[in-house]
PDB file of N, CA and C in Angstrom:
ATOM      1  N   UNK A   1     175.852 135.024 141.880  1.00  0.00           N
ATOM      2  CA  UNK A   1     175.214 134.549 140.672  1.00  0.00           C
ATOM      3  C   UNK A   1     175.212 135.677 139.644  1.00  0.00           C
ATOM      4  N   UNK A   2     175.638 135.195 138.223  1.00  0.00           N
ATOM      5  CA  UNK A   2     175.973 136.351 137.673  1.00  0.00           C
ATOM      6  C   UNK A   2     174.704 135.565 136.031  1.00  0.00           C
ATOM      7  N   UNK A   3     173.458 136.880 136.232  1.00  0.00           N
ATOM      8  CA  UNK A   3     172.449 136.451 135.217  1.00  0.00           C
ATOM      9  C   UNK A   3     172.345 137.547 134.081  1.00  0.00           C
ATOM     10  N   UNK A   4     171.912 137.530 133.322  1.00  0.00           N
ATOM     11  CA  UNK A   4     171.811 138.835 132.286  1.00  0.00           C
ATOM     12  C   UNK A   4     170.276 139.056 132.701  1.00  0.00           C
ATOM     13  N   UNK A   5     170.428 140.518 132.806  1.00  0.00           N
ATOM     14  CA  UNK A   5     168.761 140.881 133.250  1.00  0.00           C
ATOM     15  C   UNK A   5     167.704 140.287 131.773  1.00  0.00           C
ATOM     16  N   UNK A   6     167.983 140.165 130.467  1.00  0.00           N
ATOM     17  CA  UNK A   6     167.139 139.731 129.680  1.00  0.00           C
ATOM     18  C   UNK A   6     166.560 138.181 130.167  1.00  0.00           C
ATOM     19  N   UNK A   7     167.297 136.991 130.876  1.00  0.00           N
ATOM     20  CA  UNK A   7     166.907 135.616 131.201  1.00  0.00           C
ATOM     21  C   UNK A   7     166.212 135.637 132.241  1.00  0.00           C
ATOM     22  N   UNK A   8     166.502 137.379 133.398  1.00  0.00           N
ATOM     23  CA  UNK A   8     165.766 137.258 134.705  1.00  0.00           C
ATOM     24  C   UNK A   8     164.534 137.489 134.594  1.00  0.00           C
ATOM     25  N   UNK A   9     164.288 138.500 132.782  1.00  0.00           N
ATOM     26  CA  UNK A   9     162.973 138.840 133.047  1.00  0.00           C
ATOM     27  C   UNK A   9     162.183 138.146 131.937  1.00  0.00           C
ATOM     28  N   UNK A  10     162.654 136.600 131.353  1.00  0.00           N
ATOM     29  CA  UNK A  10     162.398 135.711 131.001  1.00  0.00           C
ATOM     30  C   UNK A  10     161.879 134.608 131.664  1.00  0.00           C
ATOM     31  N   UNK A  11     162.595 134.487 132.589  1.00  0.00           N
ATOM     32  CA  UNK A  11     162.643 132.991 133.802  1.00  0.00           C
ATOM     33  C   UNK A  11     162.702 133.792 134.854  1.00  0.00           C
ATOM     34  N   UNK A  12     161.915 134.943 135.897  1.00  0.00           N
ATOM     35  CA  UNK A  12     162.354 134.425 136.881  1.00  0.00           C
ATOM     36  C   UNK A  12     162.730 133.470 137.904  1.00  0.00           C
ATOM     37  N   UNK A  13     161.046 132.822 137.915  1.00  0.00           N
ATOM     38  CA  UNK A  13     160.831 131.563 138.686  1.00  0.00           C
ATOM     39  C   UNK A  13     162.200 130.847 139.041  1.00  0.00           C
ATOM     40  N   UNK A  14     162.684 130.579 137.481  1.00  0.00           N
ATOM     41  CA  UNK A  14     163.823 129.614 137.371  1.00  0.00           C
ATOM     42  C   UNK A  14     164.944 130.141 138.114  1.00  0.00           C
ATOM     43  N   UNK A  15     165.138 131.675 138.266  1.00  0.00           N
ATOM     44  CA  UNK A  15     166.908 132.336 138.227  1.00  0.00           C
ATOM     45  C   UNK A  15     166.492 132.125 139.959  1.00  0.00           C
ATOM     46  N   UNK A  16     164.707 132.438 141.139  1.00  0.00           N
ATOM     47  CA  UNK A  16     164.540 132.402 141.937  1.00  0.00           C
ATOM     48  C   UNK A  16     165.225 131.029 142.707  1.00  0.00           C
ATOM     49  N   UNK A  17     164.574 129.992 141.846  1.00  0.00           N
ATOM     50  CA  UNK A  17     164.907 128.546 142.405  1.00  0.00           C
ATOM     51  C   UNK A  17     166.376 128.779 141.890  1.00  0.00           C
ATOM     52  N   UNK A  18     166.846 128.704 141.353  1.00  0.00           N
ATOM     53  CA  UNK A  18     168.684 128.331 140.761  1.00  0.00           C
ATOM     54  C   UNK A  18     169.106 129.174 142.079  1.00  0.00           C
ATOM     55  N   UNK A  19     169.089 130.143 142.819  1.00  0.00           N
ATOM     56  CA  UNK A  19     169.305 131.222 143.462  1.00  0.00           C
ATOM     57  C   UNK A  19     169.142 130.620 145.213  1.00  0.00           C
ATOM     58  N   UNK A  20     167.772 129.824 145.088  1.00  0.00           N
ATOM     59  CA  UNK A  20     167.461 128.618 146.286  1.00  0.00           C
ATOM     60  C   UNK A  20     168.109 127.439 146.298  1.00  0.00           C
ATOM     61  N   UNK A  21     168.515 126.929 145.184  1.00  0.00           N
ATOM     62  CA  UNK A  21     169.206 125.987 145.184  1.00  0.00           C
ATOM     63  C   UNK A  21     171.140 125.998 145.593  1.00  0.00           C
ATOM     64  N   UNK A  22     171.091 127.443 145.299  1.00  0.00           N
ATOM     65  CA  UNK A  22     172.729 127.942 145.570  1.00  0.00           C
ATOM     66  C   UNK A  22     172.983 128.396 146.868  1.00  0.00           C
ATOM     67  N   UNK A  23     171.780 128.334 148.023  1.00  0.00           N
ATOM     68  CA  UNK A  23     172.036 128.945 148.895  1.00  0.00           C
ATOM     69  C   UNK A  23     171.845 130.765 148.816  1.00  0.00           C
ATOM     70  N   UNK A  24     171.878 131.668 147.932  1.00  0.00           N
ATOM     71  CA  UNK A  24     171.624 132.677 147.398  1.00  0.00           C
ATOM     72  C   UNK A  24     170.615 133.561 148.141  1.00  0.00           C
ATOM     73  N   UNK A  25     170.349 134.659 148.003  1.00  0.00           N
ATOM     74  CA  UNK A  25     169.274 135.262 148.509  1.00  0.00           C
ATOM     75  C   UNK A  25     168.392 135.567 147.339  1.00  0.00           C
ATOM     76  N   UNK A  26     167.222 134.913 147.366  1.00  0.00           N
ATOM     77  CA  UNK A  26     166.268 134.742 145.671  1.00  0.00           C
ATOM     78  C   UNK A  26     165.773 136.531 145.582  1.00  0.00           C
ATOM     79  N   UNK A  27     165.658 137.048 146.717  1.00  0.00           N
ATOM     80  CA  UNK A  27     164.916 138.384 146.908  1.00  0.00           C
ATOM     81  C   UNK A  27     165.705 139.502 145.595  1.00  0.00           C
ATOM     82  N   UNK A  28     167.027 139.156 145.741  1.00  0.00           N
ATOM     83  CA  UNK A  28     167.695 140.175 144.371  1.00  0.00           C
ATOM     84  C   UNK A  28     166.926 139.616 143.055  1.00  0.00           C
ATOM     85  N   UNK A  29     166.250 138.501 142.529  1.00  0.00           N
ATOM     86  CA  UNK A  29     165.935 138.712 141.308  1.00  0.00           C
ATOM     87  C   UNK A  29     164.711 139.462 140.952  1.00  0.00           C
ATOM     88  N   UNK A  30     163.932 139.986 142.594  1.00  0.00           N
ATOM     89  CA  UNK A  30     162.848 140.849 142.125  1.00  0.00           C
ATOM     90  C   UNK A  30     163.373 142.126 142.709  1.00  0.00           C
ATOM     91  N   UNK A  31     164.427 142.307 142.933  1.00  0.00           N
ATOM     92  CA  UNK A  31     165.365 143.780 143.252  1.00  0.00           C
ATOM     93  C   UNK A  31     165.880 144.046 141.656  1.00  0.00           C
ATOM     94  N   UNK A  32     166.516 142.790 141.284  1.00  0.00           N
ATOM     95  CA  UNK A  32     166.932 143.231 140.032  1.00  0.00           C
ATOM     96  C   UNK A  32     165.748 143.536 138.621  1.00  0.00           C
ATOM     97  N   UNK A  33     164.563 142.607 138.998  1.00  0.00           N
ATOM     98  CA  UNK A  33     163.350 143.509 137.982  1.00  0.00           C
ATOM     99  C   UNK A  33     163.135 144.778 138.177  1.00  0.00           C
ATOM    100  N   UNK A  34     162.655 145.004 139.574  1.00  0.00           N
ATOM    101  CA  UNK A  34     162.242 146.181 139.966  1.00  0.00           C
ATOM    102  C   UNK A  34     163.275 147.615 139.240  1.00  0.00           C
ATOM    103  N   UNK A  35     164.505 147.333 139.405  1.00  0.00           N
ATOM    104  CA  UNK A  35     165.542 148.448 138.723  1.00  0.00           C
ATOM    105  C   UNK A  35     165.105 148.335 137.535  1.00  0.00           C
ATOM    106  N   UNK A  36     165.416 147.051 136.866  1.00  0.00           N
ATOM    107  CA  UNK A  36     165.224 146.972 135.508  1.00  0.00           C
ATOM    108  C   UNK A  36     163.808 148.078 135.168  1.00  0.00           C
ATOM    109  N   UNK A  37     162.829 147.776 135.907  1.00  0.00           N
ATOM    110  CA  UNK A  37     161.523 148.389 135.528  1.00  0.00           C
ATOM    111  C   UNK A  37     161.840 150.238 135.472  1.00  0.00           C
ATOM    112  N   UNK A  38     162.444 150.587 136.878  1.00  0.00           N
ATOM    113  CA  UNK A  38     162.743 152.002 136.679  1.00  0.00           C
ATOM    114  C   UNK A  38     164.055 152.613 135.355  1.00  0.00           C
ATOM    115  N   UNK A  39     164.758 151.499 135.290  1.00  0.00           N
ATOM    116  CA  UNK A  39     165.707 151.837 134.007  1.00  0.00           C
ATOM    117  C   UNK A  39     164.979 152.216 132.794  1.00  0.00           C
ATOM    118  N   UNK A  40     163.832 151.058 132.299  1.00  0.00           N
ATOM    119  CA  UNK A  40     163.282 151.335 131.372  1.00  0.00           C
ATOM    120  C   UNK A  40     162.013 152.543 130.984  1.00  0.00           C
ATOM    121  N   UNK A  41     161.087 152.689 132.156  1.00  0.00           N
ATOM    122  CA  UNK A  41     160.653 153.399 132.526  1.00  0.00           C
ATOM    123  C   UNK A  41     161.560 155.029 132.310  1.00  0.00           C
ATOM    124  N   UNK A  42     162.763 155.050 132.952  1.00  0.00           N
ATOM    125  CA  UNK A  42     163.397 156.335 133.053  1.00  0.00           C
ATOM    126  C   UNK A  42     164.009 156.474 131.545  1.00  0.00           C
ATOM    127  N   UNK A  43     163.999 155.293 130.774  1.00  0.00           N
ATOM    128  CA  UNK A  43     164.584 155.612 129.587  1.00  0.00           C
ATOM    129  C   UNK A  43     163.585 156.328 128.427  1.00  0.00           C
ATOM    130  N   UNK A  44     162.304 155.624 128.839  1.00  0.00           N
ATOM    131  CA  UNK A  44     161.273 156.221 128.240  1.00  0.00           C
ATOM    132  C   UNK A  44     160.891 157.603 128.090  1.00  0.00           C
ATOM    133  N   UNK A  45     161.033 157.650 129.828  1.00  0.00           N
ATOM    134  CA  UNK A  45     160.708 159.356 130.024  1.00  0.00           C
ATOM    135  C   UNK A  45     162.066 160.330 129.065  1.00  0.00           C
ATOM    136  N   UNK A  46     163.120 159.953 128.924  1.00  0.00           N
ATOM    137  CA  UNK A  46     164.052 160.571 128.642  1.00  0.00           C
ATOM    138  C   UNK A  46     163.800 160.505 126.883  1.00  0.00           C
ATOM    139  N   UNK A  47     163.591 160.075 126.215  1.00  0.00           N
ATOM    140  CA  UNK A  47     163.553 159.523 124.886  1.00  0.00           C
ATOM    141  C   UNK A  47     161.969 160.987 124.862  1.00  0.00           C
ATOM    142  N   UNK A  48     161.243 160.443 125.477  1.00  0.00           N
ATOM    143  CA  UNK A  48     160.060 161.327 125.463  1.00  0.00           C
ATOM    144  C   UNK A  48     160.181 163.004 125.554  1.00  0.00           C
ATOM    145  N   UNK A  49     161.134 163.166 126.683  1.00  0.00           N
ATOM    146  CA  UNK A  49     161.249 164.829 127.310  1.00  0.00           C
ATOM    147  C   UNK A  49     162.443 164.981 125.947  1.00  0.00           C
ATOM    148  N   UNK A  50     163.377 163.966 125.242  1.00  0.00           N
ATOM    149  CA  UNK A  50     164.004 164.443 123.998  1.00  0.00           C
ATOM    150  C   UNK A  50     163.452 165.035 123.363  1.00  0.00           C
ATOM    151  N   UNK A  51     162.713 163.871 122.848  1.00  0.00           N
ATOM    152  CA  UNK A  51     161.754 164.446 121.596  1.00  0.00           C
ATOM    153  C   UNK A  51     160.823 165.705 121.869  1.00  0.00           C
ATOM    154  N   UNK A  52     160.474 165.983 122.984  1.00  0.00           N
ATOM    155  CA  UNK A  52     159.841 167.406 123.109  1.00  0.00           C
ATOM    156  C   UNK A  52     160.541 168.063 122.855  1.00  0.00           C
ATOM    157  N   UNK A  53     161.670 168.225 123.593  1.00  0.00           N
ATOM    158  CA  UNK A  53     162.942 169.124 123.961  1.00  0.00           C
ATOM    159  C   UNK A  53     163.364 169.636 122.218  1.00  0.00           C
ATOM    160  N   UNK A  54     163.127 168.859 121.177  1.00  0.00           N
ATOM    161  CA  UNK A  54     163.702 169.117 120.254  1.00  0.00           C
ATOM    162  C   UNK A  54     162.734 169.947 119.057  1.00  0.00           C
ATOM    163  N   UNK A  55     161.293 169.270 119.476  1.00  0.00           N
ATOM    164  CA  UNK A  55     160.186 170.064 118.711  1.00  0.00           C
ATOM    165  C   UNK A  55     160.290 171.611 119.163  1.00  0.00           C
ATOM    166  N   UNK A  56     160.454 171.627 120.513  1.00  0.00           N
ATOM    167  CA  UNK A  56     160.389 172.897 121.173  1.00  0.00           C
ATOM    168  C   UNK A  56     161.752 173.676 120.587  1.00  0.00           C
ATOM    169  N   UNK A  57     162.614 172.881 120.254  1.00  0.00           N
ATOM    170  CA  UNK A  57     163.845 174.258 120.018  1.00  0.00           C
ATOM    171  C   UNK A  57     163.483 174.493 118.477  1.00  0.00           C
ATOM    172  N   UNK A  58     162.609 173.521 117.678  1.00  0.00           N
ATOM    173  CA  UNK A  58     162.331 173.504 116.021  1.00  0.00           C
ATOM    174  C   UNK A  58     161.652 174.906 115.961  1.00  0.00           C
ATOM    175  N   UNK A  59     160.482 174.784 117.080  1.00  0.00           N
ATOM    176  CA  UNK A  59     159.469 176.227 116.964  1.00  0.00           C
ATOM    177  C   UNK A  59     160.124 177.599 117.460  1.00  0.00           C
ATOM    178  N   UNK A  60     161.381 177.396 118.514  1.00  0.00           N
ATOM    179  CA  UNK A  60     162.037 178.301 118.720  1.00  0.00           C
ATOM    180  C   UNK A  60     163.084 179.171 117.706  1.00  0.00           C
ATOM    181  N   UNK A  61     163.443 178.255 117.105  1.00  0.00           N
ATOM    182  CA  UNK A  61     164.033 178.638 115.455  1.00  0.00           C
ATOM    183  C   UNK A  61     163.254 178.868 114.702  1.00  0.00           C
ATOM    184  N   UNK A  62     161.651 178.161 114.643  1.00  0.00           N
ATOM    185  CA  UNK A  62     161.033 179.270 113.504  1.00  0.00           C
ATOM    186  C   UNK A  62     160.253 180.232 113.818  1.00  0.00           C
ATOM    187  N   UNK A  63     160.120 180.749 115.523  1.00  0.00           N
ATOM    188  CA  UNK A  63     159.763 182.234 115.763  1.00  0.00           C
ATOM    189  C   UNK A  63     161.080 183.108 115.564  1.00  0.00           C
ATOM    190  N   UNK A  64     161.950 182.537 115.725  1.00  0.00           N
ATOM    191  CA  UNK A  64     163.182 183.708 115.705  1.00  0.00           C
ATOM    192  C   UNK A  64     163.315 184.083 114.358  1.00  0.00           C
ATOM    193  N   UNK A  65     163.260 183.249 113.657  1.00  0.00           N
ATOM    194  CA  UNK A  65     163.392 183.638 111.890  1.00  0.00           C
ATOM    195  C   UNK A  65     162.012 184.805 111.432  1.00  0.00           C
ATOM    196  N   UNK A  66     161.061 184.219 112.347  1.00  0.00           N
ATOM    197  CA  UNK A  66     159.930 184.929 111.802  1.00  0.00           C
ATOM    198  C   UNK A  66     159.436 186.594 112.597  1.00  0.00           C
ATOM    199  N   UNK A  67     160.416 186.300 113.711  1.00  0.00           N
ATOM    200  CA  UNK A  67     161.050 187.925 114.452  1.00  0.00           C
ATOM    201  C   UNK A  67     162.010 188.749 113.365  1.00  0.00           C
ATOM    202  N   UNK A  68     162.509 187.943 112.767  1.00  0.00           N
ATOM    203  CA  UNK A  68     163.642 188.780 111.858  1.00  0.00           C
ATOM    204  C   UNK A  68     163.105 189.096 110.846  1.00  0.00           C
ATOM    205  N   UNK A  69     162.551 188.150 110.405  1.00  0.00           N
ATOM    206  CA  UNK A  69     161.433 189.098 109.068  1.00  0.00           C
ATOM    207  C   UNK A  69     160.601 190.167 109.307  1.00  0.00           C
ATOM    208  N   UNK A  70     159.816 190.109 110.524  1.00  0.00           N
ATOM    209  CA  UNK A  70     159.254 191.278 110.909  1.00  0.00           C
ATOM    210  C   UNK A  70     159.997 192.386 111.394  1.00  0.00           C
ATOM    211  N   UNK A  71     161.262 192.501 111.928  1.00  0.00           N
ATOM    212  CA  UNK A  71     162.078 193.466 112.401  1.00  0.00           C
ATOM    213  C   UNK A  71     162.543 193.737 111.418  1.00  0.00           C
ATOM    214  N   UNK A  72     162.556 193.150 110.246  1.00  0.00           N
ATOM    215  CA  UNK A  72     162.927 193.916 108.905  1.00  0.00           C
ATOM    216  C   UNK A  72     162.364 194.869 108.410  1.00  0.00           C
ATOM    217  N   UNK A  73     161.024 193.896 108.220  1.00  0.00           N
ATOM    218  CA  UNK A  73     159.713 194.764 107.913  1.00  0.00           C
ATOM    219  C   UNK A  73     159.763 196.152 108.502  1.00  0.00           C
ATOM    220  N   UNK A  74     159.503 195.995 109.550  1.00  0.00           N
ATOM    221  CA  UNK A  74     159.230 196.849 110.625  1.00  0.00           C
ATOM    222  C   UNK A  74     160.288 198.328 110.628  1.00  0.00           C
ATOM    223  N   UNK A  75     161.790 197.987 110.311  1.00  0.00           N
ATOM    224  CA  UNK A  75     162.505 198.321 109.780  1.00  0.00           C
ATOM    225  C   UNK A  75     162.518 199.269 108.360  1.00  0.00           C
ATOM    226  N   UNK A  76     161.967 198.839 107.464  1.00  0.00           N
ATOM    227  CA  UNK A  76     161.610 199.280 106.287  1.00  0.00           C
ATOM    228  C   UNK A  76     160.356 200.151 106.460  1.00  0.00           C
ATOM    229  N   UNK A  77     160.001 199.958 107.034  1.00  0.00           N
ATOM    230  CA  UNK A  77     158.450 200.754 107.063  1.00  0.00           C
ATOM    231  C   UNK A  77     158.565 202.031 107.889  1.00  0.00           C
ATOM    232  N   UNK A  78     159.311 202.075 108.628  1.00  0.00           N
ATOM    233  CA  UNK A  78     160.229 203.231 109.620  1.00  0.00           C
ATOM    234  C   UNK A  78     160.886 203.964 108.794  1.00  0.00           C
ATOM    235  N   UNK A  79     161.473 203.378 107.854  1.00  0.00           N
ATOM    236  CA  UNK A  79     162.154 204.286 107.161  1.00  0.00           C
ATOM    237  C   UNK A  79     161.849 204.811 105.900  1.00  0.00           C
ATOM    238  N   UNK A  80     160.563 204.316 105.128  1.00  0.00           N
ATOM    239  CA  UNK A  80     159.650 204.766 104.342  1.00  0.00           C
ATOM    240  C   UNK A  80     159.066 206.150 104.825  1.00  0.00           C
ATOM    241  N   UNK A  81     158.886 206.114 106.451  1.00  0.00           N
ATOM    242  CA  UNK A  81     157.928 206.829 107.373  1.00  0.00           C
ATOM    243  C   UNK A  81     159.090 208.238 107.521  1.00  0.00           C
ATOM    244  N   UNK A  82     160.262 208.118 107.418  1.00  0.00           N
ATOM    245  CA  UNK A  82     161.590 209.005 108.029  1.00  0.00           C
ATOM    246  C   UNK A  82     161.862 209.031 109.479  1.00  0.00           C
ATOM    247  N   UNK A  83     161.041 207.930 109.573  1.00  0.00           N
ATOM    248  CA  UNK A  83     161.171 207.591 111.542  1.00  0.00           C
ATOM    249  C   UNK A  83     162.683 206.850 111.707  1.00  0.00           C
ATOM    250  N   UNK A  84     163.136 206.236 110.692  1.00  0.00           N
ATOM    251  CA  UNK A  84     164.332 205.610 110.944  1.00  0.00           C
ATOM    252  C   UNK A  84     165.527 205.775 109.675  1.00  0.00           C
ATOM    253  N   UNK A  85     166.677 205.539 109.744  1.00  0.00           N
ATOM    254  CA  UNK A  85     168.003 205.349 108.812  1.00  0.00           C
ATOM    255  C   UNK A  85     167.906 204.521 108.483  1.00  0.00           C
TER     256      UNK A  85
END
């Protein structure tokens, strides 16, 4: 039996009986929710650990910029001092 997971998780009841009526084993249309559930679920988490993943490299680019301004600084002030070239 070939269903689109959107009608299974519309109708099961129905895809169960169509599935009893074919001789079928009805048990795959709550095998096939159950995946469905971890697909979406795992898509979530992934969409989620993105969007961290991306704030986190935003703040990582603006400590590094804000390391370089101070190693400038820091830089300049050394050499005001004759501590540095």
């Amino acid at each position: 039996m070939s269903v689109g997971i959107a009608r299974i998780r519309a109708e099961p009841d129905v895809i169960r009986k169509g599935c009893i009526d074919k001789g079928e084993d009805p048990g795959v249309v709550d095998r096939a929710l159950d995946l469905d559930e971890q697909v979406r679920a795992l898509r979530a988490a992934y969409v989620e650990d993105r969007t961290q993943q991306k704030a986190i490299d935003r703040r990582i680019g603006e400590i590094t910029r804000e390391v370089a301004i101070i190693d400038k600084q820091l830089h300049e002030y050394l050499v005001r001092l004759g501590l540095e070239e």
